[in-house]
N, C-alpha and C. Protein backbone atom coordinates (compact mmCIF):
# COMPACT_ATOMS: atom_id res chain seq x y z
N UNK A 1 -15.10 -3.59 24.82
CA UNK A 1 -14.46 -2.47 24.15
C UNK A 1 -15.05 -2.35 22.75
N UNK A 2 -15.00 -1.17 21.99
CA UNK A 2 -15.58 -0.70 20.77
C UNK A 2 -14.56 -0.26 20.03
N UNK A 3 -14.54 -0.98 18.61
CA UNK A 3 -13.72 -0.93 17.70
C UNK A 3 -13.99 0.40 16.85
N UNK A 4 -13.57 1.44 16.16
CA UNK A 4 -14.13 1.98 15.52
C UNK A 4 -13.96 1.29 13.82
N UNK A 5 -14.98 1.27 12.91
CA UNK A 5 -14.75 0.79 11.31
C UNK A 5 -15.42 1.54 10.41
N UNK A 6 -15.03 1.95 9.04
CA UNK A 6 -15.91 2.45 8.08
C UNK A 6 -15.75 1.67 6.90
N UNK A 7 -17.28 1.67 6.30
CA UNK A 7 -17.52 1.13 5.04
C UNK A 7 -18.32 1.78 4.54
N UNK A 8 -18.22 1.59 3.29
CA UNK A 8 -20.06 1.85 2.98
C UNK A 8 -20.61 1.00 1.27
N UNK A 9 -21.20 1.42 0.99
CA UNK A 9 -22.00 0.56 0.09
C UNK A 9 -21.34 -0.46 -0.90
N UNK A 10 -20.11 -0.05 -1.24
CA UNK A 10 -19.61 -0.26 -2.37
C UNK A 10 -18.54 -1.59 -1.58
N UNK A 11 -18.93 -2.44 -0.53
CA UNK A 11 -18.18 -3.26 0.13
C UNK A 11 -16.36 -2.86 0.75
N UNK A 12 -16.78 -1.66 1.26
CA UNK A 12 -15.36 -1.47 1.83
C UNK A 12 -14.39 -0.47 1.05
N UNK A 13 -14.66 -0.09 0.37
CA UNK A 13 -13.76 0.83 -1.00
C UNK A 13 -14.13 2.01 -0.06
N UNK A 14 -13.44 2.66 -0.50
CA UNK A 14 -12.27 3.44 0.51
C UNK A 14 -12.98 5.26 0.38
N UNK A 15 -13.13 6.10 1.08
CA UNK A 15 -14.29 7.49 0.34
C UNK A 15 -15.53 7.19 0.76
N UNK A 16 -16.12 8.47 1.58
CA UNK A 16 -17.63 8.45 1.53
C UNK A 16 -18.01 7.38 2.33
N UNK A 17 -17.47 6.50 3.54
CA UNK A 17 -17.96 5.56 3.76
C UNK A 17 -18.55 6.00 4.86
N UNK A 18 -19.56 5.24 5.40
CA UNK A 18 -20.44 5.23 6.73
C UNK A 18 -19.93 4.55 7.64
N UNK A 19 -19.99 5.32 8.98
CA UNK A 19 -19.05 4.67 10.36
C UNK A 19 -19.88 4.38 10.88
N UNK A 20 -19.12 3.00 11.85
CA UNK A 20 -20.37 2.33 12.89
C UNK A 20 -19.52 1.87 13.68
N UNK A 21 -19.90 1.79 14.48
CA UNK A 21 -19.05 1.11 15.81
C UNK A 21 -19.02 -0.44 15.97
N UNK A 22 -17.94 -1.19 16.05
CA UNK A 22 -17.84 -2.68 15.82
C UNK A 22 -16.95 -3.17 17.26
N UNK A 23 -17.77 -4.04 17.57
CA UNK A 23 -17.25 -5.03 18.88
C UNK A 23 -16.38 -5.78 18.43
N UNK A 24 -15.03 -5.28 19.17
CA UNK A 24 -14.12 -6.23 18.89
C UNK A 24 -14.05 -7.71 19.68
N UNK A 25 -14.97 -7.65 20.20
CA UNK A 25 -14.95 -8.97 21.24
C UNK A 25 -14.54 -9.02 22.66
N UNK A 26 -13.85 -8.33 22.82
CA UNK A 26 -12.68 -8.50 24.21
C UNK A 26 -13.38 -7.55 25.39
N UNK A 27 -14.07 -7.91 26.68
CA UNK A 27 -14.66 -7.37 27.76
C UNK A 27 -13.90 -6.21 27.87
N UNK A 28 -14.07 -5.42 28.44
CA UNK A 28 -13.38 -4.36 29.04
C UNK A 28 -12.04 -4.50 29.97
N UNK A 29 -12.68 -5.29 30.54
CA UNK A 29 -11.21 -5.71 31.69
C UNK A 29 -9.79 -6.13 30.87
N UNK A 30 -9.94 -6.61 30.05
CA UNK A 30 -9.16 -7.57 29.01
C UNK A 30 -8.63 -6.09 28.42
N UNK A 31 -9.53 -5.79 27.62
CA UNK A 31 -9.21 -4.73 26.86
C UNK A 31 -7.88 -4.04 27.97
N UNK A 32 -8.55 -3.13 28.72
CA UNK A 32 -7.71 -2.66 29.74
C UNK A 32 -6.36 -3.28 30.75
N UNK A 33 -6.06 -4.73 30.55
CA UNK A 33 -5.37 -5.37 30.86
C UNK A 33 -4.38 -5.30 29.84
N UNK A 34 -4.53 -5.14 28.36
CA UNK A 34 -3.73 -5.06 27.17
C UNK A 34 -3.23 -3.66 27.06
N UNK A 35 -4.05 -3.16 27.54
CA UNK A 35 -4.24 -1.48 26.87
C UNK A 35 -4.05 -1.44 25.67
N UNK A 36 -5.53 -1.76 25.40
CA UNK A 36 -6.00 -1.44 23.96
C UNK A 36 -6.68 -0.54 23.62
N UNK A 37 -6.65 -0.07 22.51
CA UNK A 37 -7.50 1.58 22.52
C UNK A 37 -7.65 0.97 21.22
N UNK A 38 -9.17 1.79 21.03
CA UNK A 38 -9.57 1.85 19.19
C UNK A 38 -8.43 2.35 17.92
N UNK A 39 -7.54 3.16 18.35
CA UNK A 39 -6.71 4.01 17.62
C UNK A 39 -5.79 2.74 17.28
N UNK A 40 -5.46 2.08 17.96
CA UNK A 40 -4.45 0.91 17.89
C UNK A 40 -4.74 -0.75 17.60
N UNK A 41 -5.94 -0.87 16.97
CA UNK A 41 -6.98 -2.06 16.57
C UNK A 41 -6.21 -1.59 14.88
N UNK A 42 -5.42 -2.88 14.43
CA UNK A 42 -4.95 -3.11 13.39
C UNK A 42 -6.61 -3.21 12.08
N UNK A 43 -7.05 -4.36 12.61
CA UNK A 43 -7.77 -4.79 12.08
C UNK A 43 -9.37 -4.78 12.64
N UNK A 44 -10.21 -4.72 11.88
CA UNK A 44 -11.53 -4.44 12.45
C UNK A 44 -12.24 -5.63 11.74
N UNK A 45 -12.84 -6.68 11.94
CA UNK A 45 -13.86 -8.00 10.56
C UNK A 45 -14.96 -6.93 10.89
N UNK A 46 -15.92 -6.45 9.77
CA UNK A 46 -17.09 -6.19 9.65
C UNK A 46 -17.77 -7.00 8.76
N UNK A 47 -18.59 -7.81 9.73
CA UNK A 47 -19.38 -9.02 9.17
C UNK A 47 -20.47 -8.74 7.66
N UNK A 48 -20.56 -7.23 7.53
CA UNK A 48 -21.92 -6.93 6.80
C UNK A 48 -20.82 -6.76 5.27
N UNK A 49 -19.88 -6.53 5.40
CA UNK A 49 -19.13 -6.46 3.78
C UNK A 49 -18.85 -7.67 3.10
N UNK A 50 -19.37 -7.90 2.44
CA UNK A 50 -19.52 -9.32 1.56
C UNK A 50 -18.62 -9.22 0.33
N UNK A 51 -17.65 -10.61 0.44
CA UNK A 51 -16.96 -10.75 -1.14
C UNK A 51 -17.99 -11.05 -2.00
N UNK A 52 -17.68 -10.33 -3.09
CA UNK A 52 -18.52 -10.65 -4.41
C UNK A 52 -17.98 -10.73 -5.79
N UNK A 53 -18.22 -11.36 -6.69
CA UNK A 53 -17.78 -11.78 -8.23
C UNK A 53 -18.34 -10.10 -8.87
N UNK A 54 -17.11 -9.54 -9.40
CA UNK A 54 -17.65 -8.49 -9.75
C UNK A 54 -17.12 -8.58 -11.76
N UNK A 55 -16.53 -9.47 -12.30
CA UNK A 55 -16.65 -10.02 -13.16
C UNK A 55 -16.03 -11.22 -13.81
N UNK A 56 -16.57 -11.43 -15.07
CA UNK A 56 -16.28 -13.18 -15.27
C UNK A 56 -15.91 -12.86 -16.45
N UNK A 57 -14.77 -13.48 -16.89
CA UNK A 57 -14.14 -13.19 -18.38
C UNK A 57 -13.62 -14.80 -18.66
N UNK A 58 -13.38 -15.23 -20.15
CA UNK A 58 -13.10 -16.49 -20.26
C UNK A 58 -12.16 -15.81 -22.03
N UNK A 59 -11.72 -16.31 -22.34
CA UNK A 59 -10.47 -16.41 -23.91
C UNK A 59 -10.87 -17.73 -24.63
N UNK A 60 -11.92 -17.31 -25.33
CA UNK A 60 -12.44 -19.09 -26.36
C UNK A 60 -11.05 -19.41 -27.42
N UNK A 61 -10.04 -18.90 -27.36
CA UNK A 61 -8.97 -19.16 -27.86
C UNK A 61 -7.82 -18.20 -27.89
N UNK A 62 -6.49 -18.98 -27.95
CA UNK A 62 -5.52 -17.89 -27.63
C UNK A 62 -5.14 -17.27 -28.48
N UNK A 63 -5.07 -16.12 -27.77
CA UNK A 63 -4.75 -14.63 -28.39
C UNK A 63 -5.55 -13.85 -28.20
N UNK A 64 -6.81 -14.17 -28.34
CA UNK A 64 -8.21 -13.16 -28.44
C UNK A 64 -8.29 -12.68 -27.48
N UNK A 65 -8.97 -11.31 -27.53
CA UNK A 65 -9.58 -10.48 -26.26
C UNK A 65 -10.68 -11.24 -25.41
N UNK A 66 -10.41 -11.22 -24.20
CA UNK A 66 -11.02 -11.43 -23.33
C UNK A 66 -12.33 -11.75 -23.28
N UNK A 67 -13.40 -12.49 -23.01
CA UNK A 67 -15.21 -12.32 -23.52
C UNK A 67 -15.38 -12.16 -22.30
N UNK A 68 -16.07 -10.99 -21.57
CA UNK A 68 -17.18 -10.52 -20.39
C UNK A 68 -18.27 -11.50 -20.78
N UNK A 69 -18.72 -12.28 -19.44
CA UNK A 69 -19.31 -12.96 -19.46
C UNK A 69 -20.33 -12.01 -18.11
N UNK A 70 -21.60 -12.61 -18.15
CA UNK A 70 -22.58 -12.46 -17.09
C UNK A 70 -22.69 -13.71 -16.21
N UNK A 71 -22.58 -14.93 -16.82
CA UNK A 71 -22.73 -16.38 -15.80
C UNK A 71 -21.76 -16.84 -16.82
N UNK A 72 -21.19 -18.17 -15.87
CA UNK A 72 -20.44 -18.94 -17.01
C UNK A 72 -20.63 -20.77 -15.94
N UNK A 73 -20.46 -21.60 -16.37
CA UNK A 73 -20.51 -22.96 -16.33
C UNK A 73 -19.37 -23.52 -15.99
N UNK A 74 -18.83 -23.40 -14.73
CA UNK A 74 -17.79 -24.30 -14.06
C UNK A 74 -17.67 -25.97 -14.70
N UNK A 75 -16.73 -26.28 -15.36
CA UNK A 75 -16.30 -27.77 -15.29
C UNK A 75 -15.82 -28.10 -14.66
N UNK A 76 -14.85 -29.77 -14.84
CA UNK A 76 -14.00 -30.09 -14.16
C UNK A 76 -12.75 -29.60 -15.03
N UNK A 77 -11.74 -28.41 -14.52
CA UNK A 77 -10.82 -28.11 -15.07
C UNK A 77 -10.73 -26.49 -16.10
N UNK A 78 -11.89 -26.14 -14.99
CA UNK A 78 -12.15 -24.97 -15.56
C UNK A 78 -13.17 -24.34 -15.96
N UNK A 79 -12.86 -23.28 -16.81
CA UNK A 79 -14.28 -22.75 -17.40
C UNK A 79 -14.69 -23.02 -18.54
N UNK A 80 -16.10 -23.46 -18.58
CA UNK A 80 -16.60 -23.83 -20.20
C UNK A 80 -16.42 -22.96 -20.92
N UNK A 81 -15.79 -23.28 -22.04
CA UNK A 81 -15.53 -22.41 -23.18
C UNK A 81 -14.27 -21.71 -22.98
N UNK A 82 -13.51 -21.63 -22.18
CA UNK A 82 -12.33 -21.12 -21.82
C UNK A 82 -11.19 -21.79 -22.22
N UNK A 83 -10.31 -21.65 -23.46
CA UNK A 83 -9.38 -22.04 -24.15
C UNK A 83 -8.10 -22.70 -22.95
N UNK A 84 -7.93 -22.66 -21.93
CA UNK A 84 -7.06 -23.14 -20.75
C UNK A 84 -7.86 -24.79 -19.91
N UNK A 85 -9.16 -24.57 -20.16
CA UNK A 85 -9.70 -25.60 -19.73
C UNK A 85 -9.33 -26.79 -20.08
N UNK A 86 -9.02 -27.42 -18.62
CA UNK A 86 -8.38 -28.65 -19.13
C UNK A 86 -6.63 -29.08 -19.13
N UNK A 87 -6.62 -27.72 -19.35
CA UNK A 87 -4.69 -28.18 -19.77
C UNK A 87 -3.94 -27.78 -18.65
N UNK A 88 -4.35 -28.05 -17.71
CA UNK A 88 -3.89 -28.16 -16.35
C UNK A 88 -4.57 -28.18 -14.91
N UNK A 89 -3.81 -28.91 -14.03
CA UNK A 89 -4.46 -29.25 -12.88
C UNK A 89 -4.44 -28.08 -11.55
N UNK A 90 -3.28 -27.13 -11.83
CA UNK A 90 -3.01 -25.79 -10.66
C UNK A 90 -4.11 -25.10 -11.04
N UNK A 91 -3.84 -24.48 -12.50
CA UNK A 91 -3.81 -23.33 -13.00
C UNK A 91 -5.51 -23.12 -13.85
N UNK A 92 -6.54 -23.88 -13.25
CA UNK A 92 -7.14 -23.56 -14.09
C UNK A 92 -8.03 -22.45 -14.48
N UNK A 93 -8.21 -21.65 -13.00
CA UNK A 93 -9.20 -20.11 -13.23
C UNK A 93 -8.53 -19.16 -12.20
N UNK A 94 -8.40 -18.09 -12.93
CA UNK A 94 -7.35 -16.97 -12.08
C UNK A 94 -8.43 -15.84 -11.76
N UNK A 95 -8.38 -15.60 -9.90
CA UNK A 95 -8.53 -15.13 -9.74
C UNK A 95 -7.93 -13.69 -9.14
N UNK A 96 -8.77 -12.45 -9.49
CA UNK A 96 -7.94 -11.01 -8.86
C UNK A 96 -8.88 -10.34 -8.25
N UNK A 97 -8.13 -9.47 -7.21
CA UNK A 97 -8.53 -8.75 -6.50
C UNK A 97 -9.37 -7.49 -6.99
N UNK A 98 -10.40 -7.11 -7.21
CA UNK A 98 -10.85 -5.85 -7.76
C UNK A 98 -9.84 -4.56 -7.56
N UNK A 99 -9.69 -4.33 -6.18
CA UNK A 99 -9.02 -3.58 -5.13
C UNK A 99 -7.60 -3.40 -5.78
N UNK A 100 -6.93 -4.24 -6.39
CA UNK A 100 -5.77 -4.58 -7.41
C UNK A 100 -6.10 -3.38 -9.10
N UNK A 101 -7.36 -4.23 -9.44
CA UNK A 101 -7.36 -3.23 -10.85
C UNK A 101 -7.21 -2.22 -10.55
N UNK A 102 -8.75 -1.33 -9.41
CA UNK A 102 -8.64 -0.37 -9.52
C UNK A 102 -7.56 0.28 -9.01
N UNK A 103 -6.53 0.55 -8.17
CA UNK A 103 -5.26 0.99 -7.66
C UNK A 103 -4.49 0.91 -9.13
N UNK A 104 -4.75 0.37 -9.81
CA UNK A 104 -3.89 0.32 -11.35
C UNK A 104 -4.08 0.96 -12.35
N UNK A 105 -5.33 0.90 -12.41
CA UNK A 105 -6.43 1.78 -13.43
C UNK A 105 -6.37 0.73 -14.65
N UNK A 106 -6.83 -0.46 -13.81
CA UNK A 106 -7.19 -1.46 -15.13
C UNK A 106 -8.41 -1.70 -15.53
N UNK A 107 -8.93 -2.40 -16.11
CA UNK A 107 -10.53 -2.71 -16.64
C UNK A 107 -10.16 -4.57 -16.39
N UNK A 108 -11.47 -5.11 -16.39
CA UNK A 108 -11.18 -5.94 -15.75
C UNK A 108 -11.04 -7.11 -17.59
N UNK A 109 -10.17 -8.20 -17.57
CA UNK A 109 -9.53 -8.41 -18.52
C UNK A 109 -8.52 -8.04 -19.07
N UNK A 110 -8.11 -6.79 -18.35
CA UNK A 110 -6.77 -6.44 -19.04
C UNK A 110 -5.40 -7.14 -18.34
N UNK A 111 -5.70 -7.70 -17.79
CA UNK A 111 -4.43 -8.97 -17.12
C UNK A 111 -4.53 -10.27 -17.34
N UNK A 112 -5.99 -10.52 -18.15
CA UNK A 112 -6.47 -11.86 -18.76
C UNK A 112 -6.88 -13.06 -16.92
N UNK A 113 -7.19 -12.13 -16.37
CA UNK A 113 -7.32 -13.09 -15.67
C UNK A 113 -9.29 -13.65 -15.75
N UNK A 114 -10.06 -14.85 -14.94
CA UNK A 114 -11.35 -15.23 -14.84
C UNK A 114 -11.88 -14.70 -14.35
N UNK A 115 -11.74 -13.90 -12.94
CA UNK A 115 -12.77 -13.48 -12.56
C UNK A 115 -12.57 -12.52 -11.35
N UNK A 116 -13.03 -11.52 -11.08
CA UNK A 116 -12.69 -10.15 -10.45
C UNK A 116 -13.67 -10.50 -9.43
N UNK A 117 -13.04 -10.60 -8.24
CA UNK A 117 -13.65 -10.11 -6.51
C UNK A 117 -12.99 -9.03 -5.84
N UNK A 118 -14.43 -8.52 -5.77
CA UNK A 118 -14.67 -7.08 -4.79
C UNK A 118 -14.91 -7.65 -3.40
N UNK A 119 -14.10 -6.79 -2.43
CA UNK A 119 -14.85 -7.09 -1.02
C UNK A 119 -13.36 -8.41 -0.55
N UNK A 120 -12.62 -8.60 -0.65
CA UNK A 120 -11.60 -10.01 -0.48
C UNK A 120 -10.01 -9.70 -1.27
N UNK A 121 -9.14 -9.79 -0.57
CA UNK A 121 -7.72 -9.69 -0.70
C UNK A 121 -6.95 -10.90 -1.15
N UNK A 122 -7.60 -11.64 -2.27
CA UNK A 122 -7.18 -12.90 -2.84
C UNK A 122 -5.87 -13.16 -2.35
N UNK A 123 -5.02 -12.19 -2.77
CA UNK A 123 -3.80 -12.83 -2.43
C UNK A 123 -3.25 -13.08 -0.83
N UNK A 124 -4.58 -12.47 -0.24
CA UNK A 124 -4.35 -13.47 1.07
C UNK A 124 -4.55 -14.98 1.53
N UNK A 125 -5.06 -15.15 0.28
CA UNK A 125 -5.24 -17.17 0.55
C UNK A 125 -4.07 -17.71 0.33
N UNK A 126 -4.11 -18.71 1.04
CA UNK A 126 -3.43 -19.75 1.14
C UNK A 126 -3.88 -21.23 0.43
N UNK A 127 -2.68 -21.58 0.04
CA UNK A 127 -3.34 -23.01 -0.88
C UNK A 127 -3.77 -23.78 -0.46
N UNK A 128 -4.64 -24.95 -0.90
CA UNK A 128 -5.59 -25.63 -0.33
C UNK A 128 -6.73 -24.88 0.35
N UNK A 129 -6.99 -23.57 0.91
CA UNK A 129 -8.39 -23.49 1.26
C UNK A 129 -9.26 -23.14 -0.42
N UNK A 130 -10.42 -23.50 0.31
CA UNK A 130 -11.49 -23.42 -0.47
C UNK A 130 -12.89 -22.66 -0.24
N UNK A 131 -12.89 -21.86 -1.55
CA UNK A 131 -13.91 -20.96 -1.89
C UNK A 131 -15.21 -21.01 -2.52
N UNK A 132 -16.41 -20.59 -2.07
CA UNK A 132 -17.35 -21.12 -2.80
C UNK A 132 -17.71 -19.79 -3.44
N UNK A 133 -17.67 -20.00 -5.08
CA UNK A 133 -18.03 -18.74 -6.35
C UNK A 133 -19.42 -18.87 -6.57
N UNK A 134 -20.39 -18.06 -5.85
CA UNK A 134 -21.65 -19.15 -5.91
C UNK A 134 -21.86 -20.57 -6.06
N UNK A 135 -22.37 -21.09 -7.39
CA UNK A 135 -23.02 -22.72 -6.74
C UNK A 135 -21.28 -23.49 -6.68
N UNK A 136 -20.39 -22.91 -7.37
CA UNK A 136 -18.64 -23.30 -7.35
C UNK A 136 -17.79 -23.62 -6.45
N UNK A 137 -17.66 -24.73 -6.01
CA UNK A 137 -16.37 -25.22 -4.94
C UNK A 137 -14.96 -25.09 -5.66
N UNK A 138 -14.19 -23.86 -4.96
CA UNK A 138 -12.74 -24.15 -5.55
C UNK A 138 -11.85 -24.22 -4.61
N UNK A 139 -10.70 -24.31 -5.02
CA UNK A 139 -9.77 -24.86 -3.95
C UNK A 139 -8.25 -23.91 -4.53
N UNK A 140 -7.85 -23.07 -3.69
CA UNK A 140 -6.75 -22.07 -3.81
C UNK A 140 -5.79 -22.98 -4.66
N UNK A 141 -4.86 -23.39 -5.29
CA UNK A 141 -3.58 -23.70 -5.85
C UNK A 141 -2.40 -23.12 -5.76
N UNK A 142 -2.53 -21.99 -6.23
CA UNK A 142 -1.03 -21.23 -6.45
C UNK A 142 -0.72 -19.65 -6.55
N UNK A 143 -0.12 -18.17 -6.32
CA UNK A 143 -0.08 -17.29 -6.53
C UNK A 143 0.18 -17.42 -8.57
N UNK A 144 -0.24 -16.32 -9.04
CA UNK A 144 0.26 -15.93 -10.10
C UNK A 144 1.35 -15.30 -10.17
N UNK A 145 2.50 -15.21 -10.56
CA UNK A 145 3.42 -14.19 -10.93
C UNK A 145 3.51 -13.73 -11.84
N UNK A 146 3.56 -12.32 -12.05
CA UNK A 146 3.39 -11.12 -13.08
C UNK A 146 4.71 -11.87 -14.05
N UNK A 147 3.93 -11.51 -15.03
CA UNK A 147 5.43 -12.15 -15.97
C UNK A 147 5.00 -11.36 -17.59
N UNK A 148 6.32 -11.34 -18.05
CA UNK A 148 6.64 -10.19 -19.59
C UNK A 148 5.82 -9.94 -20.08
N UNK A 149 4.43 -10.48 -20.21
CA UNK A 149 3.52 -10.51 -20.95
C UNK A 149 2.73 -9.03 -20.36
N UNK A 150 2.55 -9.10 -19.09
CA UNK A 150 2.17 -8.07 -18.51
C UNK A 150 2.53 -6.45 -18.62
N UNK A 151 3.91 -6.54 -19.65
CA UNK A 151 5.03 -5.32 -20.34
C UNK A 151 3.86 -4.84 -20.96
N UNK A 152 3.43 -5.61 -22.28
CA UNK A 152 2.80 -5.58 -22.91
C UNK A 152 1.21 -4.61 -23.13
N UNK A 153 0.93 -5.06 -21.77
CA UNK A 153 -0.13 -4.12 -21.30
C UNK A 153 0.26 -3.23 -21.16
N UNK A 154 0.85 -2.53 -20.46
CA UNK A 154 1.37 -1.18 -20.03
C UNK A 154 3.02 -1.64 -19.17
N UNK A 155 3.60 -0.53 -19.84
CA UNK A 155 5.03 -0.28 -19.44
C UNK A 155 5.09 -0.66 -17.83
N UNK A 156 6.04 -1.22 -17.21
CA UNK A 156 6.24 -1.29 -15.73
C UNK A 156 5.27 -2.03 -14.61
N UNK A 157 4.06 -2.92 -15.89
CA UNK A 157 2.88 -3.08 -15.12
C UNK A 157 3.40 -4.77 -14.35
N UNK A 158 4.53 -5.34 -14.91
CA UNK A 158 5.26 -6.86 -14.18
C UNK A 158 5.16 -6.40 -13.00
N UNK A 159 6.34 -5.49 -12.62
CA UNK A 159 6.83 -4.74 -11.21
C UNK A 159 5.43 -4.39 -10.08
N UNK A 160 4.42 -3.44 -10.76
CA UNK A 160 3.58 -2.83 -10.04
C UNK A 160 2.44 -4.04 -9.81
N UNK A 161 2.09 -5.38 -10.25
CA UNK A 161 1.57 -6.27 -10.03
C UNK A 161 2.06 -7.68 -9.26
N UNK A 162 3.70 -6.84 -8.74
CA UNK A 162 4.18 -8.49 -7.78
C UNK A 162 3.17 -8.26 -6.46
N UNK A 163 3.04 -9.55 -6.02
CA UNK A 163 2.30 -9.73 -5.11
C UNK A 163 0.96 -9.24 -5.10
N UNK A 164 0.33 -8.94 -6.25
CA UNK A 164 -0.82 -8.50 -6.87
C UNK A 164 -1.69 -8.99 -7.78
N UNK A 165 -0.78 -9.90 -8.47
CA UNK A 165 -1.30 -10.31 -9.55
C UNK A 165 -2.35 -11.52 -9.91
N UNK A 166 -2.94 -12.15 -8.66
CA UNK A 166 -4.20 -13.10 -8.34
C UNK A 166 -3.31 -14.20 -8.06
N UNK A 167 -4.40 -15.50 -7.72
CA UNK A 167 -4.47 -16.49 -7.41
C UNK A 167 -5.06 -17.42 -7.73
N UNK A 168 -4.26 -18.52 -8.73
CA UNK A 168 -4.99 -19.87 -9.21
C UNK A 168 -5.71 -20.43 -8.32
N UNK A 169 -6.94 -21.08 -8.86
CA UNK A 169 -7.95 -21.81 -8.11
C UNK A 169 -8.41 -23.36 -9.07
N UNK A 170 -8.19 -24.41 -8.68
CA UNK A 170 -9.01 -25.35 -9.55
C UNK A 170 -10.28 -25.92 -8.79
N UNK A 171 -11.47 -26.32 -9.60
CA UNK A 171 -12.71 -26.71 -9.95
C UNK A 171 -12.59 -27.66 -9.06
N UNK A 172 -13.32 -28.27 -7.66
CA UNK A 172 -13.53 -29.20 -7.03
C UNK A 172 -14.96 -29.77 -7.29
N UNK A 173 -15.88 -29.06 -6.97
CA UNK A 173 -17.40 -29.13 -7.35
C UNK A 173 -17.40 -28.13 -8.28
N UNK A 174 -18.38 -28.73 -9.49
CA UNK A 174 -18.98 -27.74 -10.87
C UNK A 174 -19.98 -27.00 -10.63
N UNK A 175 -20.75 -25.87 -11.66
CA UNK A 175 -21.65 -25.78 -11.08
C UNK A 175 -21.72 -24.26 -11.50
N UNK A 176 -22.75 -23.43 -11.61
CA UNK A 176 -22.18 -22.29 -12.04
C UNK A 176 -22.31 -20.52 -11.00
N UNK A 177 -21.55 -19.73 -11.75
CA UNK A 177 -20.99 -19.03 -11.48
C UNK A 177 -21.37 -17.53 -11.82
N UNK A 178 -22.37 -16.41 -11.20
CA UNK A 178 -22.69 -15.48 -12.04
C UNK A 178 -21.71 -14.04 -11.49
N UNK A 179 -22.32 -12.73 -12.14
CA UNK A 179 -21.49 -11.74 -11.71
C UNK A 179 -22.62 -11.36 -10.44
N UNK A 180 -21.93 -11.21 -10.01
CA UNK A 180 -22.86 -10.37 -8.51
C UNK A 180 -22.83 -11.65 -7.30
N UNK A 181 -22.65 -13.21 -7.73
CA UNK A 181 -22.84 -14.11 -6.79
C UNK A 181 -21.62 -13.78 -5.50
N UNK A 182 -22.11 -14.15 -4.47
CA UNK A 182 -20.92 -14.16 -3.19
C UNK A 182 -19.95 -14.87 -3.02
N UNK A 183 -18.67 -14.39 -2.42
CA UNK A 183 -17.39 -15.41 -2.48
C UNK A 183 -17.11 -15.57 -1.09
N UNK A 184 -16.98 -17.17 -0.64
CA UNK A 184 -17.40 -17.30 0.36
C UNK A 184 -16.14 -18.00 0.89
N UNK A 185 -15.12 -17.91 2.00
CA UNK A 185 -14.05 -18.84 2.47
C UNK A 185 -14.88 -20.05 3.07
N UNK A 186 -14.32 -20.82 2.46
CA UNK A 186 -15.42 -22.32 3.78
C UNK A 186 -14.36 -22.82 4.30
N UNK A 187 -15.18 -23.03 5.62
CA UNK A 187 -14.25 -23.47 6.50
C UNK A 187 -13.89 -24.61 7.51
């Protein structure tokens, strides 16, 4: 049976995308034993859309605006130069969903989080798996929860970021980390 899916360049973002026909796996007989039809395929994996680091931000001390980074240097406990490094074992690099800003109309830093992936629904991990941020082994920890600070940014933005608001990851293997590198579930 044949799945129908669209994507196109921009890893899955939504407009303008190019359709192709995707094997859902299941023989025909099967298919037809379920009665399954393309219209009714929840989900489609299209192997060719790749998670990717679409940016890297770090806070060399608190309070300050955010620094856009191009590569940055994984430690143990975080990011080099990143004022959080270190001072904890969950919480040390937050990641968000691109797919999140833009539905918000944020820029990326304006939630202070590390690092923005396109192409991947962060807050679909689960703790303990582990992600490779290019040369970076991390390991899921914890959801973030939107909290007061987030007022701050824009009115109502706590509320419109539950279950949105990324997912702690700490540093297993070091090693570094650029914008454009692939985000990879290992498994």
């Amino acid at each position: 049976m044949i799945g129908f899916g669209c994507f196109d360049a921009s890893n899955g973002a939504p407009g303008g995308g190019v359709c192709a026909n995707v094997s859902t796996g299941l023989p025909s007989a099967a298919a037809k034993r379920r009665k399954l039809r393309g219209r009714h395929i929840a989900t489609i994996i299209i192997d060719s859309v790749e998670a990717t680091v679409r940016a890297i931000l770090i806070k060399a001390k608190k309070g300050e605006q955010s620094l856009s980074l191009d590569a940055v240097q994984a430690v143990a406990g975080g990011f080099d130069g990143d004022h959080h490094t270190g001072s904890s074992k969950r919480r040390q690099i937050l990641l968000v969903s691109g797919s999140a800003l833009d539905e918000l109309n944020l820029a990326p830093g304006d939630i202070y989080e590390n690092v923005v992936v396109d192409g991947m629904d962060v807050m679909g991990l689960q703790e303990g798996q582990e992600l490779r941020l290019g040369e970076v082994l991390v390991a899921v920890t914890m959801p973030c929860e939107p909290c007061v600070r987030m007022e701050r940014v824009r009115h109502g933005l706590q509320n419109a970021l539950q279950d949105r608001r990324g997912m702690f990851v700490r540093v297993v293997l070091p090693g570094k980390v650029r914008v454009g590198d692939r985000v990879e579930l290992q498994m």
